[in-house]
Protein backbone atom coordinates (compact mmCIF):
# COMPACT_ATOMS: atom_id res chain seq x y z
CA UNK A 1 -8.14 80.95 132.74
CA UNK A 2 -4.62 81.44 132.29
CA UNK A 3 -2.96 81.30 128.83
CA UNK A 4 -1.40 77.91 128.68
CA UNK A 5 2.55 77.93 128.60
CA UNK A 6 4.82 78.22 125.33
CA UNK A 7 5.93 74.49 124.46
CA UNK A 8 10.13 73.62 125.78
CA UNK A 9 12.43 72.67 122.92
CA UNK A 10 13.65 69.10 123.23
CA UNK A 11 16.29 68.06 124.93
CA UNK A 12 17.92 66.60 121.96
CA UNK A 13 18.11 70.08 120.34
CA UNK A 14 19.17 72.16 123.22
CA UNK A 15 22.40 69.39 123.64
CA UNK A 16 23.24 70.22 120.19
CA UNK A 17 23.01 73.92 120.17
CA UNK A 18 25.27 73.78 123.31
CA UNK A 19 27.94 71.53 121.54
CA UNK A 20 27.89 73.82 118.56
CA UNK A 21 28.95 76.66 120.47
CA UNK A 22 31.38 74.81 123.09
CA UNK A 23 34.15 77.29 123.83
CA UNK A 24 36.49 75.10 124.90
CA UNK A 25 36.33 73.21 121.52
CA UNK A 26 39.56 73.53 119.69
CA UNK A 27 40.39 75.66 116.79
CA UNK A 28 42.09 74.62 113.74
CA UNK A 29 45.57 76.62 114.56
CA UNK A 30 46.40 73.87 117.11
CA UNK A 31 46.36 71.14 114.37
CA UNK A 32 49.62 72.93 113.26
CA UNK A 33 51.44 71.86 116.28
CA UNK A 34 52.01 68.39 115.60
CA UNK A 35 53.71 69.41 112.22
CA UNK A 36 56.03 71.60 113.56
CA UNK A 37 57.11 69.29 116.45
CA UNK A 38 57.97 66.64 113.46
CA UNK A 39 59.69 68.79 111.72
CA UNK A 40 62.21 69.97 115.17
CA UNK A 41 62.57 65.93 115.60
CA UNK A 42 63.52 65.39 112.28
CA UNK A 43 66.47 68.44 112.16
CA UNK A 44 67.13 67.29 115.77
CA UNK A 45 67.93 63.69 114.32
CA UNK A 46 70.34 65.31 111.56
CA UNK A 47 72.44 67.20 113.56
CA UNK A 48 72.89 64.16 115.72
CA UNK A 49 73.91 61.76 112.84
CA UNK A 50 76.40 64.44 111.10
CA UNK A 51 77.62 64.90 114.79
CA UNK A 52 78.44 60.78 115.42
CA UNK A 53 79.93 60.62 111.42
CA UNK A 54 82.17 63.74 112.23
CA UNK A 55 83.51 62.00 115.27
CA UNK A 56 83.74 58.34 114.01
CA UNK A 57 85.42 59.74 110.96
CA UNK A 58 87.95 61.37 113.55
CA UNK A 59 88.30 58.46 115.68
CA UNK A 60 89.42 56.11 112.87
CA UNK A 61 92.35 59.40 111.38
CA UNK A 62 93.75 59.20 114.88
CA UNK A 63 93.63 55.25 115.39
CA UNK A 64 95.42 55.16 111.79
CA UNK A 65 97.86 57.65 113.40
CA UNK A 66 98.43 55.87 116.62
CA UNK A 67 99.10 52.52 114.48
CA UNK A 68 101.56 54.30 112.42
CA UNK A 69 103.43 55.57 115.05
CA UNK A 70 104.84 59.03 113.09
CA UNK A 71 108.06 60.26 113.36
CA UNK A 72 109.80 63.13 112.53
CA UNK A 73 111.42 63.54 109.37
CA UNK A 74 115.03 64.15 108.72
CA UNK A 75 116.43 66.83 106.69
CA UNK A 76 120.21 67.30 106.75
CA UNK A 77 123.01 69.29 104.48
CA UNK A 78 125.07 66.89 102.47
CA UNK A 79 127.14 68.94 100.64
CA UNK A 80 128.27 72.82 100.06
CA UNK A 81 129.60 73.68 96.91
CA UNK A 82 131.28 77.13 96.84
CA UNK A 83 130.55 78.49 93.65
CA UNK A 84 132.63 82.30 94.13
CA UNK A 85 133.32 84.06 97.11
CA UNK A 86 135.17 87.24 97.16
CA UNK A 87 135.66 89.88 100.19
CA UNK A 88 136.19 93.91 99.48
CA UNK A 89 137.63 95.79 102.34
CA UNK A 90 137.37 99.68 101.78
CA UNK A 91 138.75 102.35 104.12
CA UNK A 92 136.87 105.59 104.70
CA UNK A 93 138.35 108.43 105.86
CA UNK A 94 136.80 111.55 107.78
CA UNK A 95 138.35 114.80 109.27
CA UNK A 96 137.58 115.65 112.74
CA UNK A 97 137.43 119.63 113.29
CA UNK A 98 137.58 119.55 116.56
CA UNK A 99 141.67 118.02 116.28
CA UNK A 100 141.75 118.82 112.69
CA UNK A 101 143.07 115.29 112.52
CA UNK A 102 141.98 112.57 109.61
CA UNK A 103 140.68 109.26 110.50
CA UNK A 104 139.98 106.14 108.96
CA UNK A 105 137.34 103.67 109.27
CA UNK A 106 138.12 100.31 107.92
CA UNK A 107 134.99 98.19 106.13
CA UNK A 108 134.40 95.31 103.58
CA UNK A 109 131.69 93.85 101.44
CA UNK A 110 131.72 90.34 100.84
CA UNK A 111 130.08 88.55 97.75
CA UNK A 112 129.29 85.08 98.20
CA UNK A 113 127.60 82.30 96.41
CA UNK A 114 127.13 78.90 97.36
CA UNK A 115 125.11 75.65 96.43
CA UNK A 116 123.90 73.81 99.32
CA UNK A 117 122.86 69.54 98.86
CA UNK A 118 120.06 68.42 101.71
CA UNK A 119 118.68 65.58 101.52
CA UNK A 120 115.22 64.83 103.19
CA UNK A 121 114.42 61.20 104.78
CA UNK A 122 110.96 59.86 105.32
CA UNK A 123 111.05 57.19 107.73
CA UNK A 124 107.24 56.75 107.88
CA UNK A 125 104.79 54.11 106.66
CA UNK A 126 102.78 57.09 104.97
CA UNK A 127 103.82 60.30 103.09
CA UNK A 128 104.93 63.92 104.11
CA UNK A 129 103.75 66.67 102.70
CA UNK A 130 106.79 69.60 103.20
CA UNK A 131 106.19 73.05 103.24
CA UNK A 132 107.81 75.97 101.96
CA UNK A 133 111.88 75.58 103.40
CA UNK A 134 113.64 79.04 104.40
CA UNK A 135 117.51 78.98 104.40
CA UNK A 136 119.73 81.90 105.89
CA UNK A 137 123.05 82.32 105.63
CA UNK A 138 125.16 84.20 108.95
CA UNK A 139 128.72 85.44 109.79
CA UNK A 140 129.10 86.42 113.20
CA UNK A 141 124.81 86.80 113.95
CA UNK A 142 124.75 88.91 110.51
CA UNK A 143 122.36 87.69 108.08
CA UNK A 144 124.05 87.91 104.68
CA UNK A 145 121.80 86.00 102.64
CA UNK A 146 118.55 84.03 101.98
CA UNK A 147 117.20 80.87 99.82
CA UNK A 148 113.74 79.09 99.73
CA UNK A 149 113.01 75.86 98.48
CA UNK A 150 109.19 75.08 97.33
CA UNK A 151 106.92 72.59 99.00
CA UNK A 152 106.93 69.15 97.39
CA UNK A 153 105.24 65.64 98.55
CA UNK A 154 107.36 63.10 99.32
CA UNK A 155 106.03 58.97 99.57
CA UNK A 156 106.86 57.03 102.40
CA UNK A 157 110.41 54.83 103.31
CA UNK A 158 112.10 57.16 100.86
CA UNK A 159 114.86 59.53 100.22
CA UNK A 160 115.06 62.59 98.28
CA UNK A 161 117.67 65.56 97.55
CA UNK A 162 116.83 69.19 97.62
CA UNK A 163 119.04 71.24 96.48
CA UNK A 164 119.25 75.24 97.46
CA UNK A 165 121.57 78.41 96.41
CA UNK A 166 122.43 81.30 98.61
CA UNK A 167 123.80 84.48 96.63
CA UNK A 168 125.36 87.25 98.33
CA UNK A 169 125.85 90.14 96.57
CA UNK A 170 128.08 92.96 98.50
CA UNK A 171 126.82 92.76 101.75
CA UNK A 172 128.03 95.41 103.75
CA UNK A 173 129.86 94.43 107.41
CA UNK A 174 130.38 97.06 110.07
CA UNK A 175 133.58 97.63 111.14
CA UNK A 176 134.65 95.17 113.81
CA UNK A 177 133.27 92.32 111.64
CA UNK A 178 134.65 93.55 108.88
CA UNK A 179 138.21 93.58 110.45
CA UNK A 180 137.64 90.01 111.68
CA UNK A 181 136.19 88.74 108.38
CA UNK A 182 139.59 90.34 106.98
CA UNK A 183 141.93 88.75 109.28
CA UNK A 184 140.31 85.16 108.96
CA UNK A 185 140.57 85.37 105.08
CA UNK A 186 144.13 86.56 104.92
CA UNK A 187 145.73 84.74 107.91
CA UNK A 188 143.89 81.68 108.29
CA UNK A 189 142.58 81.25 104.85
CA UNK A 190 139.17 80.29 106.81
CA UNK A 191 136.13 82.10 106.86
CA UNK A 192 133.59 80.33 109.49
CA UNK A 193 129.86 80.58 108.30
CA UNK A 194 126.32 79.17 109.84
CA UNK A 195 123.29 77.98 108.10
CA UNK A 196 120.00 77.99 109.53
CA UNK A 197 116.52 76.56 108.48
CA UNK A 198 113.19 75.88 109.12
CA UNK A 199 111.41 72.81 107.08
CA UNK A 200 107.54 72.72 107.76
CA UNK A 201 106.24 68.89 107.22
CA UNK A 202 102.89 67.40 107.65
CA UNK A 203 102.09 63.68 107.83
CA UNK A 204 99.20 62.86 105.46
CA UNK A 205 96.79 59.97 106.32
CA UNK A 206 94.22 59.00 104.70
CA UNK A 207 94.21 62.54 102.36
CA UNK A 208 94.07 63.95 105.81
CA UNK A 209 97.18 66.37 106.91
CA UNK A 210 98.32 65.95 110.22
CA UNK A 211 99.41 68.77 112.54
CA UNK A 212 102.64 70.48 111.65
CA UNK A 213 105.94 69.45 112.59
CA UNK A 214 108.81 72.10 112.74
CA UNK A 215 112.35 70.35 111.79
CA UNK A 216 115.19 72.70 112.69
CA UNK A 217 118.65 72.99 110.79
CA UNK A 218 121.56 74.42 112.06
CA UNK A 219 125.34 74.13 110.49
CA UNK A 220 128.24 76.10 111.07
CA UNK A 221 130.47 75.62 107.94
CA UNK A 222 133.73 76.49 107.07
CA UNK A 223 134.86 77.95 103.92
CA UNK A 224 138.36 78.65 102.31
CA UNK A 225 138.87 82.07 100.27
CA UNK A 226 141.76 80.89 98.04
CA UNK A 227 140.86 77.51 97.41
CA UNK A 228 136.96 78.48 97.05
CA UNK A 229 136.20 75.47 98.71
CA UNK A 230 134.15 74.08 101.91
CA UNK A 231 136.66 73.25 104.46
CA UNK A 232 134.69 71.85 107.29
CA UNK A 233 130.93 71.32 107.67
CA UNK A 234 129.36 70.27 111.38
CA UNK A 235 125.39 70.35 111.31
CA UNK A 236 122.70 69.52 113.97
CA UNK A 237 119.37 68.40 113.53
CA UNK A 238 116.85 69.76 115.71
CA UNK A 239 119.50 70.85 118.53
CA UNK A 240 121.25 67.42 117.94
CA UNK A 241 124.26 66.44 116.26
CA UNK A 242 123.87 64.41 112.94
C-alpha cells in the first residue's frame, strides 16, 4: 500500500506566515512623513502671519499720513550780514615774440565773508527730521564759496533759525569776470551775488521717516563794497517767489 500522505499545516498558521512576510506592509521610514508635513505647515503659517503684521503695520503709517495731510516745509533767508568783503584786481603782463610787443591781462581775487539768517517753518501736525543743508555762494555761474549746516529735528507748528557762514578766501576770477566784478564795485558800488541750497527733510510718523522731500533755495543778493552791507535780497522758494 502506498505510504500515507505528510499531514497540511493549518490554515490558521499558513495566514499568519503570509501576513508576516506581506510586502506591501509598510516600513517604518514612512511614519516620518507626517512629521515633516507638520513641520512645512507650521513655517508656512509664520511666514503668513509676519507677512499680514508687515502690511497692517504699513497700512496704519500711510492712513496716519493721509490724515495728516504733509506739506512741505519752508526754509527761507532772513537776513545777510556782510562781515568783510574785499576785491584784488592784479594785471599780468606777457611779451609776445612774435610782435615783440607786451601785453596785459587784467584779473582779481575777491575775499568775501558773509553770515547768512534762514529760518525753517514746520507747518505740520508731526515733526521733520532735516538733513544735512549745502549752501553755495555764485557770481556770474562761478562758485566762490561753500557752507553746510548739520541735520537737526525740528517738532511740529514751529519755527526755528539756522544760521550759516560762507568764507571766501581769494578766489581767483578769469578775466572777463574779473573786469565786470571791477566795474560793478567801483562804478556802481554793487556787487550782485546768488545763493543756492538744497535742504533734505523727512516727515517722521510714528518713529517712522517718510520719503524725502527736496526744498530748493535760490536768492540773488546784492551787496555794497564800501558800505559792506547787503543792499538788496530777492529769494525764491522752490522756483517760487517768497
Amino acid at each position: 500500500m502506498p505510504p500515507p500522505p505528510p499531514p497540511q499545516a493549518p490554515q490558521s498558521t499558513q495566514n499568519h506566515n503570509h501576513r508576516h512576510y506581506n510586502p506591501y506592509q509598510p516600513t517604518s521610514s514612512s511614519s516620518s512623513s507626517p512629521k515633516s508635513a507638520s513641520f512645512k505647515g507650521c513655517c508656512c503659517c509664520l511666514f503668513l502671519l509676519f507677512s499680514f503684521l508687515a502690511l497692517l503695520a504699513l497700512a496704519i503709517v500711510l492712513v496716519v499720513i493721509l490724515a495728516v495731510k504733509p506739506k512741505k516745509p519752508q526754509f527761507d533767508l532772513q537776513q545777510v550780514g556782510v562781515q568783510y568783503m574785499g576785491i584784488t584786481p592784479t594785471t599780468a603782463s606777457s611779451l609776445d615774440p612774435t610782435s615783440n610787443t607786451i601785453s596785459s591781462t587784467q584779473s582779481a581775487s575777491i575775499s568775501l565773508t558773509i553770515h547768512m539768517l534762514f529760518t525753517a517753518v514746520n507747518p505740520n501736525k508731526v515733526g521733520i527730521k532735516y538733513g544735512e543743508s549745502r549752501f553755495t555762494v555764485m557770481y556770474r555761474g562761478i562758485p566762490l564759496g561753500k557752507a553746510s549746516v548739520p541735520g537737526f529735528y525740528q517738532e511740529s507748528h514751529s519755527s526755528r533759525n539756522v544760521e550759516a557762514t560762507i568764507a571766501v578766501d581769494r578766489a581767483n576770477l578769469m578775466q572777463a569776470d574779473a573786469a565786470s566784478m571791477i566795474k560793478d564795485a567801483s562804478l556802481n558800488d554793487r556787487i550782485e551775488l546768488r545763493v543756492l541750497g538744497d535742504v533734505g527733510a523727512k516727515i517722521r510718523v510714528l518713529n517712522f521717516d517718510s520719503p524725502g522731500v527736496q526744498v530748493s533755495v535760490d536768492c540773488a543778493i546784492a551787496i555794497s563794497p564800501r558800505k559792506q552791507s547787503l543792499t538788496s535780497k530777492q529769494c525764491g522758494f522752490d522756483g517760487l517767489s517768497v
